[in-house]
Protein backbone atom coordinates (compact mmCIF):
# COMPACT_ATOMS: atom_id res chain seq x y z
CA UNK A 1 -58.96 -20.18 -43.69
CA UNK A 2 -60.22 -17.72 -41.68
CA UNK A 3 -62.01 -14.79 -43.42
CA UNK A 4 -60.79 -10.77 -42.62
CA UNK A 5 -64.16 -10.57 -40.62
CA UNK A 6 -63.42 -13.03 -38.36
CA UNK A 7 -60.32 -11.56 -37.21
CA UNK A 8 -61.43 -8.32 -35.95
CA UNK A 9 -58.78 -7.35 -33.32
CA UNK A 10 -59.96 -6.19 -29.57
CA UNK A 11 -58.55 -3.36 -28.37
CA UNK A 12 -58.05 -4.12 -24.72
CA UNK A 13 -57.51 0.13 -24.01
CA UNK A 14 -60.42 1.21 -25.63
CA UNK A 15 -62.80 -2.03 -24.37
CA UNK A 16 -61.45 0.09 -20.89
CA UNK A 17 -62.78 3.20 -21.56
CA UNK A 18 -65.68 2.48 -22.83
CA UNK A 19 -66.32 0.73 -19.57
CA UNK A 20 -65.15 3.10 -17.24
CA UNK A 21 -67.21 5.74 -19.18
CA UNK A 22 -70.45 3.86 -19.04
CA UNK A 23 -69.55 3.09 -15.10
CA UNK A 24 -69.26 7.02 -14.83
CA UNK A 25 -73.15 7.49 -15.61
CA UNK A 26 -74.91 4.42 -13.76
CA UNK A 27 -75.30 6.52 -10.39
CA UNK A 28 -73.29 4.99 -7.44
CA UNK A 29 -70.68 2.72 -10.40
CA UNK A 30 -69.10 6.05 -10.95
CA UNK A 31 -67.35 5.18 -7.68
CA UNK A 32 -65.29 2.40 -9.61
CA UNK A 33 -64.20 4.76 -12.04
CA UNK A 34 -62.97 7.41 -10.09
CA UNK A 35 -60.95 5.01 -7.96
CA UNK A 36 -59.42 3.23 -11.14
CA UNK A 37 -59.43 5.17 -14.28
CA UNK A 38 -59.14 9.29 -12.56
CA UNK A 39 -56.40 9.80 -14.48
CA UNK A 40 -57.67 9.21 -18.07
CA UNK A 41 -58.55 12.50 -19.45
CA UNK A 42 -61.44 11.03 -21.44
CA UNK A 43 -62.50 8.79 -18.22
CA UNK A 44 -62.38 12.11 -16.23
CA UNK A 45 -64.49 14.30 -17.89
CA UNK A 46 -67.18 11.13 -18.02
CA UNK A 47 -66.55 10.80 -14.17
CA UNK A 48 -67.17 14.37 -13.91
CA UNK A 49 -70.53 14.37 -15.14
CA UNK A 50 -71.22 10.86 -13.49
CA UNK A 51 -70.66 12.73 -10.27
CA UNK A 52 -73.36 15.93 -11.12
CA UNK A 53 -75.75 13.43 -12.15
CA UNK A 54 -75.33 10.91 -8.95
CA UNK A 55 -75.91 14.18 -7.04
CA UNK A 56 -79.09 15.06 -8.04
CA UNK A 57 -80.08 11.45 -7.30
CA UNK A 58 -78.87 12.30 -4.22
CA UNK A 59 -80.69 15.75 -3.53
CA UNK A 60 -84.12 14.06 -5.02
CA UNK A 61 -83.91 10.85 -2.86
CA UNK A 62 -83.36 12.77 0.32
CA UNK A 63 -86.30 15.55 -0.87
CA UNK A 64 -89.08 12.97 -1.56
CA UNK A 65 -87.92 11.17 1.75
CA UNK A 66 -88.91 14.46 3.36
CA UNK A 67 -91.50 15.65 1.37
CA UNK A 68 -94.24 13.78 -0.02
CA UNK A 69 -96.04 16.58 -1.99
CA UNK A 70 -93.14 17.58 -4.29
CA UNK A 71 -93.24 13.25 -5.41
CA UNK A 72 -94.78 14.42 -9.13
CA UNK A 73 -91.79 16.73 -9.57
CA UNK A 74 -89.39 14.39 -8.14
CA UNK A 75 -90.54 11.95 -10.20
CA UNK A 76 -89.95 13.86 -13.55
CA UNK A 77 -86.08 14.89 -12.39
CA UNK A 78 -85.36 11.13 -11.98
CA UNK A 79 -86.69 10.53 -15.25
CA UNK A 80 -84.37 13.70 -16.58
CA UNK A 81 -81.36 12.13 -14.96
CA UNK A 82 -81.77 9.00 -16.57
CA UNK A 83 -82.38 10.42 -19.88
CA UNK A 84 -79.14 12.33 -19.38
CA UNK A 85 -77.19 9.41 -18.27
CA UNK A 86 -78.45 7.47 -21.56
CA UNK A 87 -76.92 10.18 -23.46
CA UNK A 88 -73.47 10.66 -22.00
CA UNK A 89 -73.52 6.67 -22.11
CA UNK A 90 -73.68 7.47 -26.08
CA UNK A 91 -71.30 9.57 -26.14
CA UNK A 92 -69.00 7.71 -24.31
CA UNK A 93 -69.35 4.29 -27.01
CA UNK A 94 -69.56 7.05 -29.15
CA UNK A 95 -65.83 8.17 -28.07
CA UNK A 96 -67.12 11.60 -27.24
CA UNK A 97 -66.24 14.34 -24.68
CA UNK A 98 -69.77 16.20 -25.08
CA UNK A 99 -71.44 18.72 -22.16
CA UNK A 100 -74.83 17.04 -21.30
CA UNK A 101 -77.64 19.72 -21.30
CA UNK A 102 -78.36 21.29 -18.50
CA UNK A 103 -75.69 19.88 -16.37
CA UNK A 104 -72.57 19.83 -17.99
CA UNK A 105 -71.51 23.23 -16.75
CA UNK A 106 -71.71 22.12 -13.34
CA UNK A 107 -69.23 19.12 -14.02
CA UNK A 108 -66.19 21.55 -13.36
CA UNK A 109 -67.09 21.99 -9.68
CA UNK A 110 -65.90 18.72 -9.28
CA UNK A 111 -62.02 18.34 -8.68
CA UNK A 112 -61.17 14.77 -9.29
């Protein structure tokens, strides 16, 4: 016999969004998302803030290529973007459609 525990149902749908939300925040992965999952609400918002963050990676590779001096600083806004990222990750197990701080506000510039 097999005990209640040991039949606990996957939800294929929601095994989906979790992933697709998680792809959204691990910098060029958001890619995947956008190009399967756009049209989730839930995925979109995720993707949306996947897309500020990846941007800022963006801006801060192509500053320290160029300047050398501002590495310190650089250093720290990489470190902010991947404490950011950890959090919308949460939020998105968490099933949460959460503003990150800071950056959330710029997620509607986006037009997925």
């Amino acid at each position: 016999m097999d005990s209640p525990n040991n039949n606990v149902e996957q939800h294929p749908a929601k095994n989906d969004r979790v992933l697709f939300g998680v792809l959204s925040y691990l910098g060029p992965l958001v890619i995947v998302s956008l190009l399967v999952k756009k049209n989730d609400p839930f995925i979109k918002f995720h993707i949306k803030q996947g897309l500020v963050l990846l941007s800022i990676e963006v801006i801060v590779w192509v500053l320290s290529s160029m300047m050398w001096s501002l590495w310190p600083l650089l250093n720290i806004i990489n470190l902010a973007v991947l404490v950011l990222s950890i959090v919308g990750i949460v939020n998105v197990v968490q099933g949460k459609e959460n503003k990150l701080p800071l950056v959330g506000d710029f997620a509607h510039y986006f037009h997925v």
